[in-house]
N, C-alpha and C. Protein backbone atom coordinates (compact mmCIF):
# COMPACT_ATOMS: atom_id res chain seq x y z
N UNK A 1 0.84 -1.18 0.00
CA UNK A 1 0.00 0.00 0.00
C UNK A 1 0.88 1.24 0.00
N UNK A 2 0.24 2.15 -1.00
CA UNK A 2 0.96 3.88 -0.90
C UNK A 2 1.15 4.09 0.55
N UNK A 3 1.97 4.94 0.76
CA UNK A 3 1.60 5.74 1.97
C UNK A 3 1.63 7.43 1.75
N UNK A 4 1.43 7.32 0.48
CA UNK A 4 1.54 8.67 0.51
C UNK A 4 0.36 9.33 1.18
N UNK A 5 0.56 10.73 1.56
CA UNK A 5 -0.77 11.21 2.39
C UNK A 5 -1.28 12.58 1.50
N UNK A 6 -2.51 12.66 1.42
CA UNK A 6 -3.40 13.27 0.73
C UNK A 6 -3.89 14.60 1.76
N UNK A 7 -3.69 15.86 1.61
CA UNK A 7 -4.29 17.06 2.19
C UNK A 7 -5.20 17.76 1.18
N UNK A 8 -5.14 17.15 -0.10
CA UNK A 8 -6.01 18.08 -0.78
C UNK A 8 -7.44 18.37 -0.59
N UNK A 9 -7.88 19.36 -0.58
CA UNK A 9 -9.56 19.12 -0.80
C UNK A 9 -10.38 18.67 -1.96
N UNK A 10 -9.30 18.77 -2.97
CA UNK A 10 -10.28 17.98 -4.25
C UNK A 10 -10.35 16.38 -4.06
N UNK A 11 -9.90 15.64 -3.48
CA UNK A 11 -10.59 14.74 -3.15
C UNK A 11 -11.50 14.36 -1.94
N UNK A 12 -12.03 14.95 -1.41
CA UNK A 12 -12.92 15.08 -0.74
C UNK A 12 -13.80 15.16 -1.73
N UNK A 13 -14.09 14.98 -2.89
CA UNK A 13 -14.95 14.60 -3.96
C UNK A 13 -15.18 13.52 -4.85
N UNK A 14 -13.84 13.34 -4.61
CA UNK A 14 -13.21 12.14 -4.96
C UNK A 14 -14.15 11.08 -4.20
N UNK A 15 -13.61 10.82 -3.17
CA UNK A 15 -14.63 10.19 -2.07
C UNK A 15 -15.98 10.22 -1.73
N UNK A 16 -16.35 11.53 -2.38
CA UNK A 16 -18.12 11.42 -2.67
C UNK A 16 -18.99 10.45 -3.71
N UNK A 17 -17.79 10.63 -4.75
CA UNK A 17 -18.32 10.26 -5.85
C UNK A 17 -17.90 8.60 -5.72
N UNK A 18 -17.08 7.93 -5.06
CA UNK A 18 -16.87 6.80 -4.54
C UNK A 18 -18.04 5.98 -3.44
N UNK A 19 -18.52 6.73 -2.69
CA UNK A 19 -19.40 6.50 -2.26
C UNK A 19 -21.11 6.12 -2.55
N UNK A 20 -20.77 7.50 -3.64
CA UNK A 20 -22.15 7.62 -4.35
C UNK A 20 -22.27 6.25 -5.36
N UNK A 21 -21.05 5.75 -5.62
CA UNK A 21 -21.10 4.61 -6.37
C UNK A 21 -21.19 3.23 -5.70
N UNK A 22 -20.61 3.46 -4.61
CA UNK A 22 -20.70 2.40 -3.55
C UNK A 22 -22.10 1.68 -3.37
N UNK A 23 -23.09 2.87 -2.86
CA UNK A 23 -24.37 2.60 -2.91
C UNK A 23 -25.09 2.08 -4.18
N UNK A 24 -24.39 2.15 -5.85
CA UNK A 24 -25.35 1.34 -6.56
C UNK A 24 -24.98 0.31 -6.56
N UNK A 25 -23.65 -0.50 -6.00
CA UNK A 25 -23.34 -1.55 -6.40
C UNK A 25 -24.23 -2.86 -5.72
N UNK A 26 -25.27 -3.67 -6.23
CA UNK A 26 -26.07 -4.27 -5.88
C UNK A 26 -25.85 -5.69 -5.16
N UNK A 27 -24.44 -6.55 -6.05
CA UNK A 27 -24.09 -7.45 -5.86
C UNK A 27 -22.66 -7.87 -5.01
N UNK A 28 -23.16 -6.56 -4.10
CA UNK A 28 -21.68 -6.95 -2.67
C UNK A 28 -22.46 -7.15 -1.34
N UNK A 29 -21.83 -7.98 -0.74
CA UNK A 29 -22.79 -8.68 0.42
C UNK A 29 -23.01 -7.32 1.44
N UNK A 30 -23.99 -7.61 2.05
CA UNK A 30 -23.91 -5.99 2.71
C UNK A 30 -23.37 -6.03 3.74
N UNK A 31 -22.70 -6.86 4.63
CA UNK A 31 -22.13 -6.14 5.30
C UNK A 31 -20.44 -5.48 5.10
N UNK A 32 -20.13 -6.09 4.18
CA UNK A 32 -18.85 -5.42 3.34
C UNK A 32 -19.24 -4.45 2.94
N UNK A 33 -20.31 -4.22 2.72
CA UNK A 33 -21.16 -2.81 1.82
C UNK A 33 -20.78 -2.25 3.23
N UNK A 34 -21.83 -2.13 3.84
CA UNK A 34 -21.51 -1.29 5.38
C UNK A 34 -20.04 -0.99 5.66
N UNK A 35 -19.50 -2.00 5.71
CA UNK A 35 -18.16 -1.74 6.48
C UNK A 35 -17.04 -0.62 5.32
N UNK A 36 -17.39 -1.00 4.20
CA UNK A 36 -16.43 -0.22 3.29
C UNK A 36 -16.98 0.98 3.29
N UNK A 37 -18.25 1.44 3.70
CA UNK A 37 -18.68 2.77 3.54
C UNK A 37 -18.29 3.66 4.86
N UNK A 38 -17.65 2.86 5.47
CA UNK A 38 -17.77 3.40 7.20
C UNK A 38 -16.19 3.64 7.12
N UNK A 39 -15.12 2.59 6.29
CA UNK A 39 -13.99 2.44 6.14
C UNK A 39 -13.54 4.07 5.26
N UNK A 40 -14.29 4.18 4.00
CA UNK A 40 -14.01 5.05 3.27
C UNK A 40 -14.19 6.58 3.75
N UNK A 41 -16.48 6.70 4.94
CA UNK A 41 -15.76 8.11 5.39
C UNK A 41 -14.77 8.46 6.31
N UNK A 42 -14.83 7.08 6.96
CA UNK A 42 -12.64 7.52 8.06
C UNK A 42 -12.07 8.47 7.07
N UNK A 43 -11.73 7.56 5.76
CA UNK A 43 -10.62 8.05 5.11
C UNK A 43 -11.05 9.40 5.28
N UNK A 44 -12.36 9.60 4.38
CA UNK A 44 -12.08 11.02 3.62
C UNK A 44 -12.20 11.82 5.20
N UNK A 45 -12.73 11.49 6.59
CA UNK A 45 -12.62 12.70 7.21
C UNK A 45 -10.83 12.58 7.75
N UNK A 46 -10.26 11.69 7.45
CA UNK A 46 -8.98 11.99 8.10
C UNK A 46 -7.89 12.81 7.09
N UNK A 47 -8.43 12.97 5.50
CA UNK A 47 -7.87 13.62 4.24
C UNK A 47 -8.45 15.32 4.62
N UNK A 48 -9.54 15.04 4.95
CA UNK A 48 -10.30 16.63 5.45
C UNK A 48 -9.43 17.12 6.64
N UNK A 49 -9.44 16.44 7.34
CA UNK A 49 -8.24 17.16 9.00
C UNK A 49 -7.19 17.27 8.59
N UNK A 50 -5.95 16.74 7.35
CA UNK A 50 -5.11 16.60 7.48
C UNK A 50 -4.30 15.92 8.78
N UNK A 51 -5.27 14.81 8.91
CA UNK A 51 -4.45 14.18 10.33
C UNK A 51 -3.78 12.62 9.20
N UNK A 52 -2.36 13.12 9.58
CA UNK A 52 -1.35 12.07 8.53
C UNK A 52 -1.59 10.49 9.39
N UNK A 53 -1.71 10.85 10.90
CA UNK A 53 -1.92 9.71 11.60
C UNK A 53 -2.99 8.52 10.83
N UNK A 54 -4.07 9.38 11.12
CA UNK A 54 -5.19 8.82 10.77
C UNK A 54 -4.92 8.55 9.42
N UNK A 55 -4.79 8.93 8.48
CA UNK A 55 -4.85 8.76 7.51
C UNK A 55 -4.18 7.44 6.73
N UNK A 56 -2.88 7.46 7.63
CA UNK A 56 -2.55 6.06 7.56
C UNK A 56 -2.88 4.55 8.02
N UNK A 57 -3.43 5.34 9.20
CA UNK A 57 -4.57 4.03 9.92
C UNK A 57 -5.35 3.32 8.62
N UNK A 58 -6.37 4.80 8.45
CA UNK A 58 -7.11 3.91 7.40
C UNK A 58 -6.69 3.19 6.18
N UNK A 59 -5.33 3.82 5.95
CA UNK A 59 -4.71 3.15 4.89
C UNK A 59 -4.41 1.19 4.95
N UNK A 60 -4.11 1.18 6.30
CA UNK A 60 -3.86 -0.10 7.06
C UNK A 60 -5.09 -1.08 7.00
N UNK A 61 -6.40 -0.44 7.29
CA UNK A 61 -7.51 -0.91 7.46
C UNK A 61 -8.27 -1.06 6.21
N UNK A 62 -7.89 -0.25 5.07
CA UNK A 62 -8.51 -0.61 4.16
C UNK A 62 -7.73 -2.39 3.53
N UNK A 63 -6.08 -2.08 3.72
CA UNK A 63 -5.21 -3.09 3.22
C UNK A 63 -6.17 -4.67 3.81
N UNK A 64 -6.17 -4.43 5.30
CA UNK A 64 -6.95 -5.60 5.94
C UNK A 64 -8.15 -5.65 5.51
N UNK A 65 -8.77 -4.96 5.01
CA UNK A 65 -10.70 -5.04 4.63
C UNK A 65 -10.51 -6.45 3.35
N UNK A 66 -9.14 -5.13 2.48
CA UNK A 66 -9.20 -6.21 1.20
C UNK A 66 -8.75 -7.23 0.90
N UNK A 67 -7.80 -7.81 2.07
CA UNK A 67 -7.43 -9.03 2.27
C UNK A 67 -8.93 -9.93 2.52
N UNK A 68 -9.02 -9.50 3.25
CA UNK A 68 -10.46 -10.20 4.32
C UNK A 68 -11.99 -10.22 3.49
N UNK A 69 -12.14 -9.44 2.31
CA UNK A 69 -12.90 -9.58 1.49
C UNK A 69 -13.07 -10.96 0.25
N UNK A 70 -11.89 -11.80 0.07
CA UNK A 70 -12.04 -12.78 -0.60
C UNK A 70 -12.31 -12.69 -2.14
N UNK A 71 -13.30 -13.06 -2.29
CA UNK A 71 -13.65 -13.16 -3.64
C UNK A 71 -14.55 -11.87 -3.86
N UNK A 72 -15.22 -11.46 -2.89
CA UNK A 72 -15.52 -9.54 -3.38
C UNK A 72 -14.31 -8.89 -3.45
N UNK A 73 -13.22 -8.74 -3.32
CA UNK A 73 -12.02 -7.92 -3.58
C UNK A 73 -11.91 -7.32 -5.01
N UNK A 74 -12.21 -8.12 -5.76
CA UNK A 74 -12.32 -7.54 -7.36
C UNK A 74 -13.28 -6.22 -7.76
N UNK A 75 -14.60 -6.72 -6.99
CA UNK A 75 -15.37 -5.45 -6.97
C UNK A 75 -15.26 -4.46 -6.46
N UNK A 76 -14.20 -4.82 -4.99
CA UNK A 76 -13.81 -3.55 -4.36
C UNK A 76 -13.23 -2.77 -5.14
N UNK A 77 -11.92 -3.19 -5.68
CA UNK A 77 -11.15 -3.22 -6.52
C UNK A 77 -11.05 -1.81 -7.32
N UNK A 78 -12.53 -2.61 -8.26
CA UNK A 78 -12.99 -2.07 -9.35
C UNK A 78 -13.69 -0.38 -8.56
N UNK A 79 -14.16 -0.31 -7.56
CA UNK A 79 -14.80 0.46 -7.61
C UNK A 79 -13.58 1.82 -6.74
N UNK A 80 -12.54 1.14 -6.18
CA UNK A 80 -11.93 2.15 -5.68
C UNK A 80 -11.17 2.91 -6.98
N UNK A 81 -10.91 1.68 -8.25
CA UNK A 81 -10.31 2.37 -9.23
C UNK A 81 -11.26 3.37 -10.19
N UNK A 82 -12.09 3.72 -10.23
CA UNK A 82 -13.12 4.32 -10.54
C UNK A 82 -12.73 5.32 -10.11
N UNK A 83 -11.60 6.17 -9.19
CA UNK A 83 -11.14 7.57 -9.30
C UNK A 83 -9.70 7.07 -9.37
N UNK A 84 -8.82 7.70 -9.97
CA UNK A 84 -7.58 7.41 -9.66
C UNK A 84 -6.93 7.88 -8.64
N UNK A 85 -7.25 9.41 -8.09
CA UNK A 85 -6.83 9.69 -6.62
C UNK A 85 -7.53 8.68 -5.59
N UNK A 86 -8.55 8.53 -5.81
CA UNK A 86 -8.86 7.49 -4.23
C UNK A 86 -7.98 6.06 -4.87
N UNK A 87 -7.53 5.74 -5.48
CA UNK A 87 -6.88 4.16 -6.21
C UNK A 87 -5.46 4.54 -5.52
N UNK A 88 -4.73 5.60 -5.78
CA UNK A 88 -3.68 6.16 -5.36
C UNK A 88 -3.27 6.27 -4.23
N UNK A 89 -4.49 7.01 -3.65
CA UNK A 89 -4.29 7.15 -1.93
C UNK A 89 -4.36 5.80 -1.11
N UNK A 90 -4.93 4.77 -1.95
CA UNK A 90 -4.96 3.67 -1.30
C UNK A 90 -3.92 2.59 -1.68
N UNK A 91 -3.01 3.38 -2.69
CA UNK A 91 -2.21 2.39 -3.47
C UNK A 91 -2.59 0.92 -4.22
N UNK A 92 -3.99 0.94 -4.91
CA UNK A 92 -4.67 -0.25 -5.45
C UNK A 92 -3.99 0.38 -6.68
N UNK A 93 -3.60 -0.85 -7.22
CA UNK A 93 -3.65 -0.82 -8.86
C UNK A 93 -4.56 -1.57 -9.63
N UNK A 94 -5.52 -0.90 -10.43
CA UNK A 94 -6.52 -1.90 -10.81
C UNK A 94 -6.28 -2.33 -12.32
């Protein structure tokens, strides 16, 4: 995983629009649904504070989500690459 750390505010849109996509995806079990939506606003409020701490936490926690996701990992995948700053900040290459 990147570790680079993100202060910008343009992704804080980034992460909207990740979200907003999150919610159409029909065929992810929901509680991975839940948990990645809860995972992702960490991120974006710890990109909003500029807290580098946090920010790497979630970086950590997303790494473990997508281990621990199995055979949904692809969809995760797919949908974090759907911005390239949130793909980046999370260091996914899709």
């Amino acid at each position: 995983m990147s570790q680079n750390n993100i202060g910008s505010t343009g992704i804080e849109n980034e992460f909207d629009k990740v979200l907003d996509e999150l919610v159409k995806i029909e065929d992810l079990e929901p509680h991975l649904k839940t948990s990645l939506e809860s995972l992702l606003k960490e991120s974006k409020e710890a990109v909003v504070k500029g807290d580098i701490e946090a920010q790497s936490d979630s970086k950590s926690k997303m790494k473990g989500f997508l281990m621990a996701a199995g055979s949904n990992a692809t969809k995760i995948f797919h949908l974090l690459g759907t911005s390239a700053s949130i793909a980046s900040y999370f260091g996914v290459n899709v």
